[in-house]
Protein backbone atom coordinates (compact mmCIF):
# COMPACT_ATOMS: atom_id res chain seq x y z
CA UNK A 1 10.15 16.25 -10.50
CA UNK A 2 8.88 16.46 -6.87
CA UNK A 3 10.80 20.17 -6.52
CA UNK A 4 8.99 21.22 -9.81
CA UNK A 5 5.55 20.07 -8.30
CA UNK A 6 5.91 21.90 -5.58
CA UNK A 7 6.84 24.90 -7.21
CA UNK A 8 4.19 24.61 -9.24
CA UNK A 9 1.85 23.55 -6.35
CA UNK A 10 3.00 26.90 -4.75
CA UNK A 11 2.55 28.90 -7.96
CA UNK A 12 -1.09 28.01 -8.25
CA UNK A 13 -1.86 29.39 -4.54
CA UNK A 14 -0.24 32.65 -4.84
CA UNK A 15 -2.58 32.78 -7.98
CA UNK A 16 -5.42 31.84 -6.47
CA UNK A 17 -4.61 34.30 -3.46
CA UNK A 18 -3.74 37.10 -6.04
CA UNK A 19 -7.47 36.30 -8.05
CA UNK A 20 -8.91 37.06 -4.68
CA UNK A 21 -7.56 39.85 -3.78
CA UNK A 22 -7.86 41.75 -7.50
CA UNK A 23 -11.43 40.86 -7.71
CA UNK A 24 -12.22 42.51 -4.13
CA UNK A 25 -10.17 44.85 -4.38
CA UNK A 26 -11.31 46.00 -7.76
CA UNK A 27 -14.95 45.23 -7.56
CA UNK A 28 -15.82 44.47 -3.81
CA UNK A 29 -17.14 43.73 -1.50
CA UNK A 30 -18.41 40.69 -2.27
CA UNK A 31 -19.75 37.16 -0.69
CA UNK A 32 -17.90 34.14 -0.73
CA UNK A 33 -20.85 32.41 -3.05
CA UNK A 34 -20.07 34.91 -5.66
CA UNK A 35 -16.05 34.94 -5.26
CA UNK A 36 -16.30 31.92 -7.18
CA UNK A 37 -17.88 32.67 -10.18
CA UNK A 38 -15.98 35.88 -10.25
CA UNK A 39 -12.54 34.21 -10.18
CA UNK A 40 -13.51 30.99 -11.45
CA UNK A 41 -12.05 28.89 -8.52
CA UNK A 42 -14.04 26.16 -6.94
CA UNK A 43 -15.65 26.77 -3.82
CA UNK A 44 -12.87 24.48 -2.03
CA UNK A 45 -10.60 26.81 -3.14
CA UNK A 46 -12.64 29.84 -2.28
CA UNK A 47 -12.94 28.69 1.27
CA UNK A 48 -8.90 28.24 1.53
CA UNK A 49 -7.93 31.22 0.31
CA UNK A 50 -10.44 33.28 1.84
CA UNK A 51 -9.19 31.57 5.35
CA UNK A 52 -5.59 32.05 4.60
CA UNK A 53 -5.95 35.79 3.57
CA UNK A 54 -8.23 36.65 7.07
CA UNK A 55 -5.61 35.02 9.31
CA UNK A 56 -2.66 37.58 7.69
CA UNK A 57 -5.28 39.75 7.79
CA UNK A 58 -5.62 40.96 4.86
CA UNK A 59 -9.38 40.58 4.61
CA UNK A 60 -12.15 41.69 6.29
CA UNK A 61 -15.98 41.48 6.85
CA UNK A 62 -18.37 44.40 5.51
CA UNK A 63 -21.94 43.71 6.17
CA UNK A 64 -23.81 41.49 4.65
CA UNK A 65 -26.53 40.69 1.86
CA UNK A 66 -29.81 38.53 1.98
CA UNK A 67 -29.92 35.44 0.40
CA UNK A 68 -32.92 33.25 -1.48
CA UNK A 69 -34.35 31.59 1.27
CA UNK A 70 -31.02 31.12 3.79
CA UNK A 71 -28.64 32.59 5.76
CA UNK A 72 -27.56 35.83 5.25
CA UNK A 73 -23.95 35.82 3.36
CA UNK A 74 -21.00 37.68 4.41
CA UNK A 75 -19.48 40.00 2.31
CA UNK A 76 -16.09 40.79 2.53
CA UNK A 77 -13.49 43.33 0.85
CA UNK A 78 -9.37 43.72 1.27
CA UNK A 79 -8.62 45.23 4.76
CA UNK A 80 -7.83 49.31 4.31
CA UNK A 81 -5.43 48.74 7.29
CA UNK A 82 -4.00 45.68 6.44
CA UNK A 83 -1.11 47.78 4.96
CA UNK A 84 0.83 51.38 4.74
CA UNK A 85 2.07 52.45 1.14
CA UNK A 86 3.90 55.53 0.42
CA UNK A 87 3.94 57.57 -2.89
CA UNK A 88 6.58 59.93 -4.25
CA UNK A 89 6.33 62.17 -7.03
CA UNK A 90 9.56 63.97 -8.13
CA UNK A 91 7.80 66.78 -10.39
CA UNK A 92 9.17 69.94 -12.32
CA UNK A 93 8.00 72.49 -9.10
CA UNK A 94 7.72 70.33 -6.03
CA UNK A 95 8.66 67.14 -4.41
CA UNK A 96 5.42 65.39 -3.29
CA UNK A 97 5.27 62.65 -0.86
CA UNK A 98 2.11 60.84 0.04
CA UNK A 99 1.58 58.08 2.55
CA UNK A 100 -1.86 56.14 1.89
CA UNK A 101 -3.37 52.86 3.44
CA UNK A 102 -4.16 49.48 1.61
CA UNK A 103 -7.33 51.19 0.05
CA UNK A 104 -5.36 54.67 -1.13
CA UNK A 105 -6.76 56.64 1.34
CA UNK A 106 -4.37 59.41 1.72
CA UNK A 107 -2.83 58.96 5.51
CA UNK A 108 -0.56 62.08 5.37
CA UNK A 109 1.52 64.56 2.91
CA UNK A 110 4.40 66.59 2.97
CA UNK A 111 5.56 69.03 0.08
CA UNK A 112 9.28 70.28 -0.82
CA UNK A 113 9.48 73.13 -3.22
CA UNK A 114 12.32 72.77 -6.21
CA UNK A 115 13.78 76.48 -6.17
CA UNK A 116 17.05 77.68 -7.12
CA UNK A 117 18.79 74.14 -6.68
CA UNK A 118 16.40 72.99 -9.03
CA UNK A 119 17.37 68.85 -9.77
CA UNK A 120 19.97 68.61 -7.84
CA UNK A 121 20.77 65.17 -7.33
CA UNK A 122 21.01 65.74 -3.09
CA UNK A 123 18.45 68.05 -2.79
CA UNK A 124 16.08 65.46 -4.19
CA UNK A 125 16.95 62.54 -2.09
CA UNK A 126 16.87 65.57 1.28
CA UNK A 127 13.80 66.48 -0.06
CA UNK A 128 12.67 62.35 -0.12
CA UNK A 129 14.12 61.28 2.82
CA UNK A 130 12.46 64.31 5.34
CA UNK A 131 9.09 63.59 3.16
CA UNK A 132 8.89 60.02 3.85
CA UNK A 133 10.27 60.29 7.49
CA UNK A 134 7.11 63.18 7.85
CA UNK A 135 4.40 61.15 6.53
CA UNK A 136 5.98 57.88 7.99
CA UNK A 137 5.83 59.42 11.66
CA UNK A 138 2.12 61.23 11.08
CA UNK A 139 1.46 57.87 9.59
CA UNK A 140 2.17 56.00 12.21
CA UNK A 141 4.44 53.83 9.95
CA UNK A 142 7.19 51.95 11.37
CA UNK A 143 8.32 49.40 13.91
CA UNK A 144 5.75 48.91 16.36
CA UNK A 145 3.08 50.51 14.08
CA UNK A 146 -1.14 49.45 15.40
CA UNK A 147 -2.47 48.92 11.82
CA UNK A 148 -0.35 46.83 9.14
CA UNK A 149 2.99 47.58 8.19
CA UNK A 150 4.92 49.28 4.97
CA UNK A 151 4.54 47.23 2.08
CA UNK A 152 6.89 49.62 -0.40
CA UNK A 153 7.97 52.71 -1.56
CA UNK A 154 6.99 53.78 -5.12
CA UNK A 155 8.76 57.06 -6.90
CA UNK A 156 8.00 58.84 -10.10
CA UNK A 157 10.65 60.64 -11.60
CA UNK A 158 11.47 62.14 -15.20
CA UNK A 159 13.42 60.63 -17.36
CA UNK A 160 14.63 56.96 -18.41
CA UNK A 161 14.11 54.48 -15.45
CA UNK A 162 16.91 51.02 -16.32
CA UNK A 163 19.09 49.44 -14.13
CA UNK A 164 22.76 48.93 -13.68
CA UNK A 165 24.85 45.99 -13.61
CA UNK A 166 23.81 45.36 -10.02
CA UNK A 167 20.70 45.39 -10.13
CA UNK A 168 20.02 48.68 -8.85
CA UNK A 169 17.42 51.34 -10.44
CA UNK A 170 19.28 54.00 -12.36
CA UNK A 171 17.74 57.00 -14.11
CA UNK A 172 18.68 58.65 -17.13
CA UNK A 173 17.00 62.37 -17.10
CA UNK A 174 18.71 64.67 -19.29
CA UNK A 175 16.58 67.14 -19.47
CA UNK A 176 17.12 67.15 -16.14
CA UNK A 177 20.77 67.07 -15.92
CA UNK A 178 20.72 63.12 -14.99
CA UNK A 179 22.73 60.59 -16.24
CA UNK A 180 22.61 57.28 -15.04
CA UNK A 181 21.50 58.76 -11.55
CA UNK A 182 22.12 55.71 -8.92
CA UNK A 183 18.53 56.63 -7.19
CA UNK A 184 17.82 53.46 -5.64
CA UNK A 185 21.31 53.03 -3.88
CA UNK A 186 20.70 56.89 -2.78
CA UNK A 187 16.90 56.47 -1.36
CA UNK A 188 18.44 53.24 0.98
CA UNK A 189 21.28 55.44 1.78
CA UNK A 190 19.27 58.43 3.02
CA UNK A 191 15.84 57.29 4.09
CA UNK A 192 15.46 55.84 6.85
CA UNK A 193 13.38 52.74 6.78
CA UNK A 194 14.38 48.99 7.16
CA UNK A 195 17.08 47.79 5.39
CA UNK A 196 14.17 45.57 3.37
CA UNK A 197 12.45 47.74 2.03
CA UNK A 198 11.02 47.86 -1.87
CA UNK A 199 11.42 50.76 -3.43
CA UNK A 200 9.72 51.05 -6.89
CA UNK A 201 10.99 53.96 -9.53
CA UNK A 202 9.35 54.31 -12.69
CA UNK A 203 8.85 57.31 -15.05
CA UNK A 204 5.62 59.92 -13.64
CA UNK A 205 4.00 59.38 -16.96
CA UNK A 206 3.76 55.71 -16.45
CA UNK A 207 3.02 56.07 -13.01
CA UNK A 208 0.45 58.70 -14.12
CA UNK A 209 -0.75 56.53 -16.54
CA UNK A 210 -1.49 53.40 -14.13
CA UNK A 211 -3.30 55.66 -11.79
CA UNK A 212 -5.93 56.80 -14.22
CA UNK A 213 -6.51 53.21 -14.91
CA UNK A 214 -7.08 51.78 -12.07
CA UNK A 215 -9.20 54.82 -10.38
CA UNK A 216 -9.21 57.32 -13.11
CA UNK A 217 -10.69 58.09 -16.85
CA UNK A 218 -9.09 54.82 -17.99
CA UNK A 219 -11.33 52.59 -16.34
CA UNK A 220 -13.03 50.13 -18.17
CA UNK A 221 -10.93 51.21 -21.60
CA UNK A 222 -8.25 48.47 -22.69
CA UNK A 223 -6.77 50.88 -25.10
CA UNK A 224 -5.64 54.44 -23.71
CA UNK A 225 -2.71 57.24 -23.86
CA UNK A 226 -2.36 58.85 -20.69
CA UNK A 227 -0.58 62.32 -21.23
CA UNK A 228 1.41 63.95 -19.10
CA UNK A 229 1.97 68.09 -19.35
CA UNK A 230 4.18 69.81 -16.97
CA UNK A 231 7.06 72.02 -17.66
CA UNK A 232 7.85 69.19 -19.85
CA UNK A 233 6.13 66.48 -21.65
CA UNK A 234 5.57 63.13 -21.35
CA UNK A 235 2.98 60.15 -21.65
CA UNK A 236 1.32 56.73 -21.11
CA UNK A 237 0.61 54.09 -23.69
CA UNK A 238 -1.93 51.07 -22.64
CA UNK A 239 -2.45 48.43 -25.14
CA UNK A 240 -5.12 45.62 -24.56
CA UNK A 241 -5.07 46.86 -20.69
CA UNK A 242 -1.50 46.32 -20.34
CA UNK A 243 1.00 49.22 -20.24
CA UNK A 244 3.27 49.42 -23.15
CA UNK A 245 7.23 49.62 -23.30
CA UNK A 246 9.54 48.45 -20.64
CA UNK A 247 11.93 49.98 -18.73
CA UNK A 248 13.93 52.12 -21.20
CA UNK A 249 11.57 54.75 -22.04
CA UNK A 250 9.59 53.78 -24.58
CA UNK A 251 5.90 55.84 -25.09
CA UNK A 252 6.90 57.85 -21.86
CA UNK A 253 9.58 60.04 -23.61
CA UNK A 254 7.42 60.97 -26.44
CA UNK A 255 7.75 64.74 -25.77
CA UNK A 256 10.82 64.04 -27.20
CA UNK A 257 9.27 63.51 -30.69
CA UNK A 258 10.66 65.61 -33.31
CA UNK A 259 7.51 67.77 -34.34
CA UNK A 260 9.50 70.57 -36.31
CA UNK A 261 12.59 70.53 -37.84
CA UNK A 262 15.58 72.55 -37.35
CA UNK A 263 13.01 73.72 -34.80
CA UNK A 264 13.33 75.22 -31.27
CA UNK A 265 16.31 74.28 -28.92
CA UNK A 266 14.73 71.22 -26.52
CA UNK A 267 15.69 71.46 -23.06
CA UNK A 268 17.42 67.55 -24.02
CA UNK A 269 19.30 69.54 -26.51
CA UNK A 270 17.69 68.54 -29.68
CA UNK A 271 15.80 70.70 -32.15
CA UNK A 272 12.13 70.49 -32.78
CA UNK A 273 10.94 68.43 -30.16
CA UNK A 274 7.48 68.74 -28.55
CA UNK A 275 8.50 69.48 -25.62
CA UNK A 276 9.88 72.43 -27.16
CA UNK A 277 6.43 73.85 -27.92
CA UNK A 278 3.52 72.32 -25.56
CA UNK A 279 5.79 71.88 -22.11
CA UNK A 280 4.94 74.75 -19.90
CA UNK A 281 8.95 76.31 -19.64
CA UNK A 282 8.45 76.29 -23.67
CA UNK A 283 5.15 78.00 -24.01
CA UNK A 284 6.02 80.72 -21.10
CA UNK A 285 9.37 81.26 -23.13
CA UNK A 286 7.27 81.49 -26.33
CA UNK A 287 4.99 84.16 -24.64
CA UNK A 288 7.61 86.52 -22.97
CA UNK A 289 9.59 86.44 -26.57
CA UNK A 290 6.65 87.68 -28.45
CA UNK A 291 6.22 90.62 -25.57
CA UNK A 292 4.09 88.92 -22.59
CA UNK A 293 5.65 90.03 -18.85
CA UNK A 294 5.37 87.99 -15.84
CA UNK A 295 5.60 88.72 -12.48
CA UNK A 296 9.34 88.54 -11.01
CA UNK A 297 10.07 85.67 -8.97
CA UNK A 298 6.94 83.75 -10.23
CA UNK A 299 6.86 80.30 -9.96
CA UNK A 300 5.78 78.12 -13.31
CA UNK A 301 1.94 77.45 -12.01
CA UNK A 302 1.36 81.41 -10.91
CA UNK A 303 3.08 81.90 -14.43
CA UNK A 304 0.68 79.67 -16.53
CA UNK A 305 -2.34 81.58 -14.75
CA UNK A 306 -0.92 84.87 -15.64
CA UNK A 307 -0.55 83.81 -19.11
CA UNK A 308 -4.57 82.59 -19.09
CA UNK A 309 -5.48 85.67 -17.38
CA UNK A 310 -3.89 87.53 -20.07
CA UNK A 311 -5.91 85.36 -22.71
CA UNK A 312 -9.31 84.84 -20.99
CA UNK A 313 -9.70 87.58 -18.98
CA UNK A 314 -12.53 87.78 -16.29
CA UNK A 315 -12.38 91.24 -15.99
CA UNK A 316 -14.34 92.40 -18.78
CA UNK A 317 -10.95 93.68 -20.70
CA UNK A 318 -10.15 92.37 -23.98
CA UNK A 319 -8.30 89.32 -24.31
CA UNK A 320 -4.21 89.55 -24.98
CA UNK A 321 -3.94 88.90 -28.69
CA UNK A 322 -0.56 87.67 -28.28
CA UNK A 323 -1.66 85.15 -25.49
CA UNK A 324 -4.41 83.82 -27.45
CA UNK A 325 -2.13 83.05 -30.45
CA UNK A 326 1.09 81.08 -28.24
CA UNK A 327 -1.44 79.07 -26.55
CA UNK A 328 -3.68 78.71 -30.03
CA UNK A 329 -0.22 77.44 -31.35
CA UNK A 330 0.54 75.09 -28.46
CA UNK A 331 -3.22 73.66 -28.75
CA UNK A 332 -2.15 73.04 -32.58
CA UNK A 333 1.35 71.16 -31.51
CA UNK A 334 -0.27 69.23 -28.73
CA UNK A 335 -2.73 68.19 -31.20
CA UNK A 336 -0.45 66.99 -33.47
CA UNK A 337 1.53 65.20 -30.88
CA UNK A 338 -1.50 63.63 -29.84
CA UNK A 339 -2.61 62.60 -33.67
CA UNK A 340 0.82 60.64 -33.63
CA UNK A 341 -0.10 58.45 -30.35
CA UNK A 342 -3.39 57.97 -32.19
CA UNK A 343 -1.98 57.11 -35.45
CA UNK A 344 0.66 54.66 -33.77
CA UNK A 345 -1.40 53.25 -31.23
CA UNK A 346 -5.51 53.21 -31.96
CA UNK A 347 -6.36 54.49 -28.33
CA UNK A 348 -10.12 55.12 -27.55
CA UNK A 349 -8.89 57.11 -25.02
CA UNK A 350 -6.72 60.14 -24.38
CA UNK A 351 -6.61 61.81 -21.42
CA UNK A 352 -4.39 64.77 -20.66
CA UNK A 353 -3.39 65.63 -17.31
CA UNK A 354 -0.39 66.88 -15.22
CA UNK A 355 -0.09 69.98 -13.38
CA UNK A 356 0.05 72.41 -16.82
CA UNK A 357 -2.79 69.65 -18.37
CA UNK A 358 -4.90 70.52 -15.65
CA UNK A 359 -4.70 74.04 -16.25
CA UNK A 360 -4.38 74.76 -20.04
CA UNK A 361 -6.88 71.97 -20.68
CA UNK A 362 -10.11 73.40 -19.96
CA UNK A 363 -9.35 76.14 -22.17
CA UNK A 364 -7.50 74.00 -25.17
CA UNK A 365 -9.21 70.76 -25.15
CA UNK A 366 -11.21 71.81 -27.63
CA UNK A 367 -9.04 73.45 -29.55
CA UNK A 368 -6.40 70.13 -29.06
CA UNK A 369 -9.56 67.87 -30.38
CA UNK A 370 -9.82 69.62 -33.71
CA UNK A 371 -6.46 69.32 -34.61
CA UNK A 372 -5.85 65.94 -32.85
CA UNK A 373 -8.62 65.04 -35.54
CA UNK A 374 -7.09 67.27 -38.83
CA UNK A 375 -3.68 65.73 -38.10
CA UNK A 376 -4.52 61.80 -37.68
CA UNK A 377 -5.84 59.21 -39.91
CA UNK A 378 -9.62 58.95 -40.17
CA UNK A 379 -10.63 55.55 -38.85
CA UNK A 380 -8.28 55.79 -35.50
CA UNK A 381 -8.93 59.51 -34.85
CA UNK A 382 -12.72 58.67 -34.86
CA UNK A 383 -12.49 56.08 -32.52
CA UNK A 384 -10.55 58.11 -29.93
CA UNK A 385 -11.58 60.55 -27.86
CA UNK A 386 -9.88 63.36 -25.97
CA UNK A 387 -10.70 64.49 -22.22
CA UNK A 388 -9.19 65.78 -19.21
CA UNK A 389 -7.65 63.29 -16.63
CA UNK A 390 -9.91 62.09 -13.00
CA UNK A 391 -7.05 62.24 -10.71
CA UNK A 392 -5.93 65.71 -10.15
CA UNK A 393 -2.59 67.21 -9.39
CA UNK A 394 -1.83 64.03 -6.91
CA UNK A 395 -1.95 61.12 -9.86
CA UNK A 396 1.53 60.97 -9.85
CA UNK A 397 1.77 60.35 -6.62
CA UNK A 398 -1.20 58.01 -6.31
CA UNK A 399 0.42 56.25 -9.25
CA UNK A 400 3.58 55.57 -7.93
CA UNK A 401 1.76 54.17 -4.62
CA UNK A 402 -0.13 52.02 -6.75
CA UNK A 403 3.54 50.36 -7.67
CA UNK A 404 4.40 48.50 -4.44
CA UNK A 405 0.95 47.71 -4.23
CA UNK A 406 0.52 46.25 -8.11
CA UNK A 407 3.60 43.92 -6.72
CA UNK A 408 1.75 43.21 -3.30
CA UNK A 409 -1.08 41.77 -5.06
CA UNK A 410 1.08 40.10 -7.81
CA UNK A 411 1.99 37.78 -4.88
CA UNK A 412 -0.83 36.96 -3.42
CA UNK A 413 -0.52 39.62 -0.71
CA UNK A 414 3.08 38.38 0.60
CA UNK A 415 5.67 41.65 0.82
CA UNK A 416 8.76 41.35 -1.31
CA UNK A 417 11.65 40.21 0.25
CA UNK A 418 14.14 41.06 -2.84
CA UNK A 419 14.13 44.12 -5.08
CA UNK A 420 11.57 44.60 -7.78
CA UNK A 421 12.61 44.27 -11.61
CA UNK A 422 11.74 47.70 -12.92
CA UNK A 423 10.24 46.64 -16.12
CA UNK A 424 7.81 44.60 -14.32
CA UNK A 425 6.41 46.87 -11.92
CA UNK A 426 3.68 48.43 -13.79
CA UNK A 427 3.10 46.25 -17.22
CA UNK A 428 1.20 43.53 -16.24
CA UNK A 429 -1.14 45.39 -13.50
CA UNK A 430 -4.04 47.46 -15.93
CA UNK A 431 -4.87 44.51 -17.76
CA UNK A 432 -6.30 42.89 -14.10
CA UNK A 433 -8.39 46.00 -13.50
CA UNK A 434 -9.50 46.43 -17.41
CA UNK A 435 -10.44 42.00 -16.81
CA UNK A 436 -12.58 43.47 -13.95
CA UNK A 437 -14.49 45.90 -15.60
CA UNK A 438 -15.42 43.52 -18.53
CA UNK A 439 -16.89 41.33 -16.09
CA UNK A 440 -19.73 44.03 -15.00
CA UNK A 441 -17.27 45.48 -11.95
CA UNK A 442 -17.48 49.14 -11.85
C-alpha cells in the first residue's frame, strides 16, 4: 500500500508539472494568479510547481502585467533555452535535419540530397548521422553545451513505423524497398550522441500531421486530416484532438487505398492505388506518357514546375492541353481520396501539404474542393473544409521535433531515461493543445 501511494503521490506531480508546462507553453506567458484557474490546481500547488520547474530551469520570467490595486504580477513562459531538440525528415528528394530550441526556433539545418542511391538503407543513416553531427556542432549541442542540453531525436520516415521483439523501432517501407528496416539500432550505431539518447521514429504524415496542430492550420480544430503529397502519398487522421491509429500504419498509409481497379501499377506493387495517380512520380509518369518532355537530369520539384509551367503559363502562350487534363485528373483522384477521409472520419478540416501539396495546391485546391464535395456524403462534406497547410516545406521536420518534445512535457519536463514506445509518441499530444484552445488560448 505505502509503494502504491507513493507512486501515486509521484504520478500526481509529474501531472501537475506537465499541466504547467502545456498551458505556458501553449498559451503563455502567463502570471502565477492565472496559472491556477488555467490548470485548475490550487494555488499551493501553483507555487510548488512553479518553484520546482525554475530551479531545473525550465521556466522563466517575461515581464510583467498590472494588477487591481497591487503589486505588479510576474508573468512567466517555458525557457526557449532550457533545451536543444533535433528534427529529421527522411523525404522522397532530400534528407532534412533541423536542430531547434525548447520554443522551435530553428538553431541550425543541414540538407542531403537522395540521388542515384535513392533509399538506400546506409546512405540514409550517412546522410543522418553527418546532419545531426552538423547542426549538433553549429548548435552548440553536446557535452559541455552553455544553454540546456538534448532532450531527443525525432525522425519521420515513410512507411510502417512497429517494433521488433526487442524493443527496437523497425520500419516497414515498401515502396521504398524497406522491410522491417532496424532504424533505431542503426541511428545509435552511427550517430554520434550519448549512449542515452531518445530517438523518436514515426511516419512524416503523422509527424506532419502533429505539426499543423500544434502551430499550424489545425489549431483550435479537434477533428482534422492532415495530408501529405510528395512523390508519394500519405496522411494524418485527428479525432477529438487526439491522433488516430497506432503504430502500424493505420490513416498514414492511405495512399495506399485502392481508388481504381485493375488500375495503374503502385510503386508498393498493387494496382489502383492513389498513390498511383495523385503522388508526384505518378502524375509526372502520367504526363510524359501522354507526350509532356522534361528536362534531363531534373529533379522531381524542377519537374512538377515544368509540368505547371506547361499548364499555367506566365508567358502569355497558351496553356498545354495535355498538362491541364493529367493534373485536372489528379485534382479529380485527390478529391476522391479526400471524400473517403471525409466520409470515414467527419473532419472539419483538411489540409494538404507536403512538398508536391505545396506546389500543385494553389492551382488544384479548387478544383480538389469540388470533387472532394461530388464524391462524399452530404452532411460530412459540408462540414469540412479544404485548405492548404501553415507550415511549409519544413513541417515534417518541425513535426518530428515536436516528438521528443510531446514526451518531454508528458513527464513533467524530466528527459527519458529508457526508449519511447512508438505508438505513444504522438497520440495523446493534440488533444492538450486542442484543450488549450477551447479554453480562449490562441
Amino acid at each position: 500500500m505505502a509503494e502504491r501511494s507513493s507512486r501515486t503521490v509521484r504520478d500526481l506531480r509529474v501531472g501537475n508539472r506537465a499541466s504547467v508546462l502545456q498551458r505556458l507553453y501553449f498559451g503563455g506567458p502567463m502570471s502565477r494568479q492565472a496559472l491556477g484557474p488555467a490548470t485548475g490546481l490550487s494555488s499551493g500547488s501553483v507555487s510548488n510547481v512553479v518553484a520546482e520547474l525554475t530551479a531545473d530551469g525550465l521556466l522563466e520570467e517575461a515581464g510583467s502585467v498590472e494588477s487591481d490595486g497591487g503589486r505588479p504580477r510576474t508573468l512567466l513562459r517555458v525557457a526557449p533555452s532550457s533545451g536543444r531538440l533535433i528534427g529529421v525528415d527522411v523525404g522522397e528528394t532530400r534528407v532534412r535535419v533541423e536542430a531547434f530550441d525548447l520554443g522551435l526556433t530553428e538553431l541550425a539545418r543541414t540538407e542531403r540530397p537522395l540521388t542515384e542511391s535513392g533509399y538506400d538503407v546506409a546512405t540514409i543513416v550517412r546522410h543522418i548521422g553527418e546532419g545531426v553531427a552538423q547542426v549538433t556542432a553549429e548548435a552548440g549541442i553536446g557535452p559541455g553545451a552553455p544553454d540546456g542540453s538534448l532532450i531527443g531525436v525525432g525522425v519521420g520516415v515513410p512507411g510502417i513505423v512497429d517494433r521488433d521483439d526487442d524493443g527496437s523501432t523497425v520500419v516497414h517501407g515498401q515502396t521504398i524497398g524497406w522491410d522491417a528496416v532496424p532504424l533505431e539500432r542503426l541511428l545509435r550505431e552511427a550517430v554520434e550522441l550519448p549512449a542515452d539518447t531518445a530517438y523518436f521514429v514515426d511516419n512524416g504524415a503523422r509527424a506532419l500531421g502533429q505539426a499543423e496542430m500544434w502551430f499550424g492550420g489545425g489549431r483550435g480544430v479537434r477533428d482534422a486530416a492532415i495530408v501529405l503529397i510528395g512523390s508519394g502519398v500519405g496522411a494524418c487522421v485527428v479525432t477529438g484532438g487526439v491522433i488516430h491509429g497506432g503504430a502500424r500504419g493505420g490513416p498514414a498509409e492511405w495512399g495506399h487505398l485502392t481508388v481504381s481497379v485493375r488500375g495503374r501499377r503502385c510503386r508498393c506493387g498493387a494496382r489502383g492505388c492513389l498513390e498511383a495517380y495523385a503522388g508526384a512520380e505518378a502524375v509526372l509518369a502520367r504526363w510524359q506518357e501522354e507526350g509532356g518532355i522534361l528536362p534531363p537530369g531534373a529533379d522531381e520539384e524542377t519537374a512538377v514546375s515544368v509540368l505547371l509551367g506547361a499548364a499555367y503559363p506566365q508567358d502569355g502562350t497558351a496553356p498545354d492541353p495535355v498538362a491541364v487534363a493529367v493534373l485536372d485528373e489528379t485534382a479529380e483522384y485527390l478529391g476522391a481520396g479526400i471524400s473517403d477521409l471525409v466520409n470515414l472520419f467527419g473532419p472539419e478540416r483538411v489540409l494538404v501539404g507536403g512538398w508536391a501539396g505545396l506546389q500543385l495546391g494553389p492551382h488544384l485546391l479548387p478544383a480538389v474542393r469540388r470533387y472532394t464535395g461530388a464524391y462524399a456524403l452530404r452532411h460530412p462534406a459540408a462540414r469540412a473544409t479544404v485548405e492548404l497547410g501553415r507550415l511549409g516545406p519544413d513541417a515534417v521536420t518541425v513535426g518530428a521535433a515536436t516528438l521528443p518534445l510531446a514526451d518531454f512535457f508528458s513527464r513533467g519536463g524530466r528527459r527519458r531515461a529508457t526508449q519511447p514506445r512508438t505508438e505513444t509518441s504522438t497520440r495523446a499530444v493534440p488533444g492538450w493543445q486542442v484543450m488549450l484552445e477551447g479554453r480562449g488560448v490562441r
